[in-house]
Protein backbone atom coordinates (compact mmCIF):
# COMPACT_ATOMS: atom_id res chain seq x y z
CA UNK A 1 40.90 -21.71 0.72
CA UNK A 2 37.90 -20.91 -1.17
CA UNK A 3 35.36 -18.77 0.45
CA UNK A 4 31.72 -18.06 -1.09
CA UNK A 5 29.65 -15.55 0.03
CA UNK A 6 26.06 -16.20 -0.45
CA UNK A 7 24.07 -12.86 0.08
CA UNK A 8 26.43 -9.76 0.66
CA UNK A 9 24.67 -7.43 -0.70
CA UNK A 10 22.71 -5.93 2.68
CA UNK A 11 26.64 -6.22 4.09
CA UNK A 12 28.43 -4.24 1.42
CA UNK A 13 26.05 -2.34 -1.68
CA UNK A 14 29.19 -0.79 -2.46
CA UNK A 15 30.64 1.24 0.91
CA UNK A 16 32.03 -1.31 2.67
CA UNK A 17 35.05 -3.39 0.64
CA UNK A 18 35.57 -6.97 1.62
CA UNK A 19 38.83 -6.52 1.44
CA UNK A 20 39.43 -8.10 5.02
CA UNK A 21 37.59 -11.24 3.83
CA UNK A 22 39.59 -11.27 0.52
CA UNK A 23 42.82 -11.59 1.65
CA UNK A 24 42.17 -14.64 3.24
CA UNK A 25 41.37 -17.14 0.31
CA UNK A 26 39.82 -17.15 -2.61
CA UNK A 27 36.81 -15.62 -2.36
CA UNK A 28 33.36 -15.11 -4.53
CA UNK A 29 30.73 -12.76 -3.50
CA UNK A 30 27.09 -13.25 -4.81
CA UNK A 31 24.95 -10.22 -4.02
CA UNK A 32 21.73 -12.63 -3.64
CA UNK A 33 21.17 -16.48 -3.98
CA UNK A 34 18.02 -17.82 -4.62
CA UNK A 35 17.06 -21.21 -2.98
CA UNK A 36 17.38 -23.31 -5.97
CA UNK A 37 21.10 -21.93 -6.63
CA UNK A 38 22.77 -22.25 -3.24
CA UNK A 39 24.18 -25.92 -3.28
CA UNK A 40 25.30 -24.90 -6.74
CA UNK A 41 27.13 -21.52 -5.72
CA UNK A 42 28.44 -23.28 -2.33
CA UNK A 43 29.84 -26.16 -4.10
CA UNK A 44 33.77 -26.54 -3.53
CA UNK A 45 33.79 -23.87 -1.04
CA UNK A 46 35.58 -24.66 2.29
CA UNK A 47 34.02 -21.47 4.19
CA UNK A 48 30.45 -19.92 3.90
CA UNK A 49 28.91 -16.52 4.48
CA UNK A 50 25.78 -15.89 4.74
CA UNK A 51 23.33 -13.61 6.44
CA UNK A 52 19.54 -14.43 6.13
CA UNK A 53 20.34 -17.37 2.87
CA UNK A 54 19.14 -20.87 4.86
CA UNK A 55 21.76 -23.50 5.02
CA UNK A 56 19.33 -26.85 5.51
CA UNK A 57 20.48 -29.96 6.15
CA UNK A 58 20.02 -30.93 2.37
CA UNK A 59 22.26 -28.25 1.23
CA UNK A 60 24.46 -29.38 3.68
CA UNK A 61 24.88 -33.06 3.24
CA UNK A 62 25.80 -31.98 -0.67
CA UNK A 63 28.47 -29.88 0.41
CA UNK A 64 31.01 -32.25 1.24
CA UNK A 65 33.94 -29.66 1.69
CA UNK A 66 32.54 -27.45 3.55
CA UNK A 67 34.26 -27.01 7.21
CA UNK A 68 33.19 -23.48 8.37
CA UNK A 69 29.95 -21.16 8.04
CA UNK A 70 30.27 -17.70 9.46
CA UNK A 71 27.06 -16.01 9.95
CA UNK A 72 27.03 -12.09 9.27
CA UNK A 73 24.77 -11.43 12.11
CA UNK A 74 23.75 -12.08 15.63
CA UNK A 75 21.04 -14.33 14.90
CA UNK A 76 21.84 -17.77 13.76
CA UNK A 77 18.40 -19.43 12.89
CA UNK A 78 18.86 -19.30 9.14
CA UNK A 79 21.47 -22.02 9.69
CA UNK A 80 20.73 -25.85 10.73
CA UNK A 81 22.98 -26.07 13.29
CA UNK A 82 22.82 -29.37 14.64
CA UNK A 83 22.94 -30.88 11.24
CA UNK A 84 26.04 -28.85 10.80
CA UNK A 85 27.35 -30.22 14.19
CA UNK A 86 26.51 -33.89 12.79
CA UNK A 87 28.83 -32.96 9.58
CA UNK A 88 31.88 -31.66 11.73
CA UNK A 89 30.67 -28.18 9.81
CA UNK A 90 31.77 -25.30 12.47
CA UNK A 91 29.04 -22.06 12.64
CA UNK A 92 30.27 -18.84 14.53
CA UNK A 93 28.41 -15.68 14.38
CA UNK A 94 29.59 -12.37 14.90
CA UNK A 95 26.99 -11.52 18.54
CA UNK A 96 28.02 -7.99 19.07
CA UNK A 97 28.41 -4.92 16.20
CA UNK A 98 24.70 -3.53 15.92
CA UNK A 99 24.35 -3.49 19.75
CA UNK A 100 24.76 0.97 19.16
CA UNK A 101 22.69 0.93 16.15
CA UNK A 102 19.70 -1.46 17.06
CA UNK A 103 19.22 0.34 20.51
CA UNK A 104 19.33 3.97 18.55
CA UNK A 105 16.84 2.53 16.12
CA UNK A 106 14.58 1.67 19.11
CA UNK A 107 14.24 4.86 20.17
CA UNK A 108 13.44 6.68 16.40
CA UNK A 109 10.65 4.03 16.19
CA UNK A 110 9.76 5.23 19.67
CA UNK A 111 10.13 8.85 19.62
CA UNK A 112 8.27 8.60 16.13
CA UNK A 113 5.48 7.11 17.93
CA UNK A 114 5.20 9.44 20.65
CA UNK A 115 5.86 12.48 18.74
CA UNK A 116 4.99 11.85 14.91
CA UNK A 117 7.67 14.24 13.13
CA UNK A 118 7.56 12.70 10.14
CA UNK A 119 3.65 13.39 9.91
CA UNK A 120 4.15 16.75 11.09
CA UNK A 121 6.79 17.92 8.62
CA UNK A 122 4.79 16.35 5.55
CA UNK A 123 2.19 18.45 6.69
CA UNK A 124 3.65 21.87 7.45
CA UNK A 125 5.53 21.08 3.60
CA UNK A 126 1.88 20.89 2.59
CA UNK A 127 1.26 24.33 3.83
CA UNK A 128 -1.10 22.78 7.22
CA UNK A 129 0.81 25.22 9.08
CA UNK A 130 0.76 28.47 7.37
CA UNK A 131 -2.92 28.38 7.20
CA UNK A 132 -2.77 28.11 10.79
CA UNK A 133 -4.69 30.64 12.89
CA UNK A 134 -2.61 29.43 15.83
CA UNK A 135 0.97 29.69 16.38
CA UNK A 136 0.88 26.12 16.79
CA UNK A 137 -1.11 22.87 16.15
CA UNK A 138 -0.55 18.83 16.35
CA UNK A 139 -2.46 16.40 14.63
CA UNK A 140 -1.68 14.12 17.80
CA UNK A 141 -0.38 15.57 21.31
CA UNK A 142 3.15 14.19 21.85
CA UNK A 143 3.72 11.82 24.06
CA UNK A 144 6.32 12.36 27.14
CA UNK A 145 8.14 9.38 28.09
CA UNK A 146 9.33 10.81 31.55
CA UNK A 147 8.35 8.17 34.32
CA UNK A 148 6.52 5.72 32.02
CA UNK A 149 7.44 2.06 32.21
CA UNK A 150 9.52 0.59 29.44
CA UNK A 151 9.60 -3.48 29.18
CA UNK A 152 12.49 -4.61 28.15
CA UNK A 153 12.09 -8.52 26.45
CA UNK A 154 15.79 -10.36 26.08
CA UNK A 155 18.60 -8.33 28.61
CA UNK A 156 21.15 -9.23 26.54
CA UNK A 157 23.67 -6.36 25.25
CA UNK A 158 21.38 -4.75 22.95
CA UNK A 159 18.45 -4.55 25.86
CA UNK A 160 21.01 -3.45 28.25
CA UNK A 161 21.81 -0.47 25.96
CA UNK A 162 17.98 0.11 25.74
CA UNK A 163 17.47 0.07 29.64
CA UNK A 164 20.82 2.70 29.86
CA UNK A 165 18.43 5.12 27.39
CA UNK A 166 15.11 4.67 28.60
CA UNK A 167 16.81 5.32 31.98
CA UNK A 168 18.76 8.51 30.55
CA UNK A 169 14.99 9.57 29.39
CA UNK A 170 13.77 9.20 32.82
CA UNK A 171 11.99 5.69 32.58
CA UNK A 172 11.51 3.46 34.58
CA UNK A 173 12.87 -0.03 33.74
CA UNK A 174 11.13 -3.65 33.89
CA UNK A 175 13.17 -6.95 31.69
CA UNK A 176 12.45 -10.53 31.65
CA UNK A 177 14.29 -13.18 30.44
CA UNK A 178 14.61 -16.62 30.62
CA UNK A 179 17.13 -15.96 33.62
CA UNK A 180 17.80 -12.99 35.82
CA UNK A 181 21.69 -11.69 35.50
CA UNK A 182 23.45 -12.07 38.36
CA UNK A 183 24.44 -8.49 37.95
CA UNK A 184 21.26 -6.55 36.77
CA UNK A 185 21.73 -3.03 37.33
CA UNK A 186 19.65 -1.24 40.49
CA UNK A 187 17.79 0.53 38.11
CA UNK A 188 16.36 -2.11 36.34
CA UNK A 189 13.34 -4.53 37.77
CA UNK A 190 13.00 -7.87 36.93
CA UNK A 191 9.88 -9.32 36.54
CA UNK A 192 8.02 -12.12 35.05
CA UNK A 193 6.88 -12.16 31.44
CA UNK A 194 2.94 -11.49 32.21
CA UNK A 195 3.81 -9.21 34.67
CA UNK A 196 5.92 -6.82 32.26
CA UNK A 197 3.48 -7.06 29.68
CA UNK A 198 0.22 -5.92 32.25
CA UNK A 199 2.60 -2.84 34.03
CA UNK A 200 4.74 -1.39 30.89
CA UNK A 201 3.56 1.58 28.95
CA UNK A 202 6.01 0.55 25.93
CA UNK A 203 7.17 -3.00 25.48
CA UNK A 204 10.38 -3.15 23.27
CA UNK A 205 11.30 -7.11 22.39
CA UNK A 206 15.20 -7.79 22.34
CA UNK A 207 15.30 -11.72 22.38
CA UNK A 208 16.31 -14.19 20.29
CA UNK A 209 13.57 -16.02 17.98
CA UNK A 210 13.62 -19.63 19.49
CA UNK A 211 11.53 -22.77 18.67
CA UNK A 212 9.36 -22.22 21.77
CA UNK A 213 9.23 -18.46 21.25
CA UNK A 214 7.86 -18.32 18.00
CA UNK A 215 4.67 -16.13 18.20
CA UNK A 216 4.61 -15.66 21.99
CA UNK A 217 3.33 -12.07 21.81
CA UNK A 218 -0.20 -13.05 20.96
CA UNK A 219 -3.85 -12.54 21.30
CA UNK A 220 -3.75 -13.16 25.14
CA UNK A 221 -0.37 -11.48 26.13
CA UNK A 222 -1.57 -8.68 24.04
CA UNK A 223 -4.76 -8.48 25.85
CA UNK A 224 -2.63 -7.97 29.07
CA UNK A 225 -1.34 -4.84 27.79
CA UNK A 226 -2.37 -1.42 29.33
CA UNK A 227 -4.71 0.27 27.16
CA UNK A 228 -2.89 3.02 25.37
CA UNK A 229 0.75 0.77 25.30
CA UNK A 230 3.33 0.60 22.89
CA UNK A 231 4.85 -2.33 21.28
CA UNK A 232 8.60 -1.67 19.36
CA UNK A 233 9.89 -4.83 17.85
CA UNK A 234 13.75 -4.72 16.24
CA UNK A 235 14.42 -8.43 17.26
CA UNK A 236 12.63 -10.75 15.23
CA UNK A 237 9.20 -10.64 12.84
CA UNK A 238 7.95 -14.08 13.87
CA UNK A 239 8.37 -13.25 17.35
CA UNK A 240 4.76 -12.11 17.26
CA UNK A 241 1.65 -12.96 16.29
CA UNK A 242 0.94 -10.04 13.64
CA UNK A 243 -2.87 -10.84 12.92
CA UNK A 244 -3.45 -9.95 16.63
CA UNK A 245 -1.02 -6.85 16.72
CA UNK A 246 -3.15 -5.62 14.04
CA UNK A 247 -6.59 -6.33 15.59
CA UNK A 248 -5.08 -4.71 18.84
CA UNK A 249 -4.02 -1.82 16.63
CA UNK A 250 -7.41 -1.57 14.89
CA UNK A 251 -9.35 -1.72 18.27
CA UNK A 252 -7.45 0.95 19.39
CA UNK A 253 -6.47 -1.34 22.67
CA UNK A 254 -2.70 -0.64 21.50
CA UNK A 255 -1.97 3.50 20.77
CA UNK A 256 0.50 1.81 18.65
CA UNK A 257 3.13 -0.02 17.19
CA UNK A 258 6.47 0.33 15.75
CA UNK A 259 8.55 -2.82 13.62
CA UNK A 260 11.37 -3.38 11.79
CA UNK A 261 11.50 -6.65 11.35
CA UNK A 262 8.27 -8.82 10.20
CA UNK A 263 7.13 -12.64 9.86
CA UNK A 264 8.14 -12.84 6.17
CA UNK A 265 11.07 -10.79 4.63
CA UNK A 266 11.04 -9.01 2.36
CA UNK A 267 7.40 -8.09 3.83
CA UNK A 268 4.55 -9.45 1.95
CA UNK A 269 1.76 -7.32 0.52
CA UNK A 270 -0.60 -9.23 2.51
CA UNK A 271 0.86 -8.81 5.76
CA UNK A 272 -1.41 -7.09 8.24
CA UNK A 273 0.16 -4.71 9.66
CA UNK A 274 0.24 -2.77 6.58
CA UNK A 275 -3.41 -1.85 6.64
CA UNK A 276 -3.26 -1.58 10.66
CA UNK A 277 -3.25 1.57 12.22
CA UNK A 278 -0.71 3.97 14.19
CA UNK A 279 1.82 1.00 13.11
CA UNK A 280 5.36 2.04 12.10
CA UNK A 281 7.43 -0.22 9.84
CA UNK A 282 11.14 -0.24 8.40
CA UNK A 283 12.66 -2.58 6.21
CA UNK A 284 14.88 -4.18 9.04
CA UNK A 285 16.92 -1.33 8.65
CA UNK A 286 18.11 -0.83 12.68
CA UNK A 287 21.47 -2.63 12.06
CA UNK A 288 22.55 -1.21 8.77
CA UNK A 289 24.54 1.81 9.73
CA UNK A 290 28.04 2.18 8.09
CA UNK A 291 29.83 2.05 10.93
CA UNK A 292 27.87 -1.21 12.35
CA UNK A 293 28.46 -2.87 8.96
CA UNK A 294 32.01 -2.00 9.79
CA UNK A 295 32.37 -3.62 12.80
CA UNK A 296 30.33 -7.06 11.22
CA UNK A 297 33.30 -6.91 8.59
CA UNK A 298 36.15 -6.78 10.56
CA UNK A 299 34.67 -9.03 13.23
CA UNK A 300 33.54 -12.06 10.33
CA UNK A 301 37.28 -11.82 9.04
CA UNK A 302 38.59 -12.34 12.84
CA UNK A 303 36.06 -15.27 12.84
CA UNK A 304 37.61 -16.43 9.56
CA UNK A 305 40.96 -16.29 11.02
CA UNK A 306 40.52 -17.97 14.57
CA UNK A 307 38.75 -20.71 12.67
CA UNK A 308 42.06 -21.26 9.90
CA UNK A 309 44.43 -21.13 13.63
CA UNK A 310 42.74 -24.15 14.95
CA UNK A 311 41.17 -22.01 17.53
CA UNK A 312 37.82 -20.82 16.40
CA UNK A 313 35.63 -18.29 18.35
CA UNK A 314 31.97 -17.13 18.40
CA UNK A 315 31.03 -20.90 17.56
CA UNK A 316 27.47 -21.20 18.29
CA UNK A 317 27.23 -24.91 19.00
């Protein structure tokens, strides 16, 4: 059974072995593939890995021995799906290991917002503080969470951990979704999308990108916003529209902002949210810990497995 992996780089840059994977065929790990070489490196194989390298239709229909494509992540956009159901191709994804990590991230991007440490300590290392006539001095009052309204976008497992912290923190809890779960907890309030958007201090987005979602947080849902709101994305870039994040940033309508994932990846210098203000970005960091990485390793060789019983799982069409 040869299996290629496309991109595992992001996966394993050296402290995470794919020895589970290995020792179930024959298997060749590229760190990166470029477009123009993925039919090439993909030829022959019978199973695929990828995380964030698109699998079109055209590659697809010259891969004629191809029968499985396990995704190393949640999100499963990057592969055509319905051209792989057409081919008999099966895709499975791997839809909880970050669910810890992503939700902890939410809150540094948060808590950096509202408190600024990093601009602090750069300071104080610059000698801000020692020149100080006061025992103390902030270049922006912190911000204290306690009994503001977080808005929770997408109450799947990730925004349910979200809701359990922002509770723990002494929030108080909208979400909205495309359905409300028959068992949302008592301390959570569902609402409608415009309605979240107009009563939460801090929006956080947790959803899946979608055809019909692409760029739904735009011009006019911003303008619903409470001036003075946050926005925290750690779902997907193209989920919003970042010309008007950054106009909203630059009006000062939004206090600010906080990303980790953008439109294009790796981020282009033109993006505009790099010259916006108060806006916070990582390099879609929030599901990289070790022991997250972990978990996606173990769980894609599981995935591997049920698929070579006859009995695959995860399978996302």
């Amino acid at each position: 059974m040869r299996i290629v992996v496309l991109d595992g780089y992001t996966l394993n840059p050296g402290d995470n072995p794919w020895d589970p994977i290995a020792e179930l065929g024959e298997l060749v790990v590229y760190d990166r593939t470029p477009v123009h070489l993925i039919v090439e490196r993909a030829r022959g194989a019978e199973i695929l890995l990828t995380n964030k390298t698109p699998i079109t239709s055209s590659s697809l229909a010259q891969l004629p021995d191809l029968r499985f494509i396990a995704v190393l992540a949640t999100g499963y956009d990057v592969v055509d799906v319905h051209a792989a159901r057409a081919r008999g191709v099966v895709v499975a994804n791997v839809p909880e290991y970050s669910t810890s990590s992503v939700a902890q991230h939410t809150f540094a991007l948060l808590l950096e917002l509202c408190h600024r440490v990093g601009v602090h300590d750069q300071v104080v290392h610059g000698g801000c503080w020692a020149a100080c006539p006061d025992f103390s001095f902030w270049l922006q009052a912190p911000v204290e969470l306690q009994d503001m309204k977080l808005g929770i976008v997408g109450f799947g497992r990730i925004g349910r951990r979200v809701a359990q912290i922002g509770s723990a923190l002494g929030m108080h809890v909208l979400a909205t979704g495309p359905r409300q779960p028959s068992d949302l907890p008592t301390s959570v309030q569902w609402v409608a999308l415009a309605d979240l958007f107009r009563q939460a201090d801090v929006v956080s987005l947790h959803c899946p990108l979608t055809p019909a979602n692409e760029r739904f947080v735009n011009a006019a849902l911003i303008a619903l916003m409470k001036p003075g709101a946050f926005l925290i994305n750690t779902a997907r870039g193209r989920l919003i529209d970042e010309g008007a994040l950054a106009d909203a940033l630059r009006s000062g309508r939004l206090a600010g902002a906080a990303v980790d994932v953008v439109s294009e990846e790796p981020i282009r210098k033109d993006n505009p949210l790099l010259t916006a203000p108060n806006c916070i970005i990582t390099p879609h960091m929030a599901w990289a810990s070790l022991a997250a990485r972990r978990r996606l390793m173990l769980a894609t060789a599981e995935n591997i497995r049920a698929f070579l019983r006859g009995a695959p799982v995860n399978v996302v069409w």
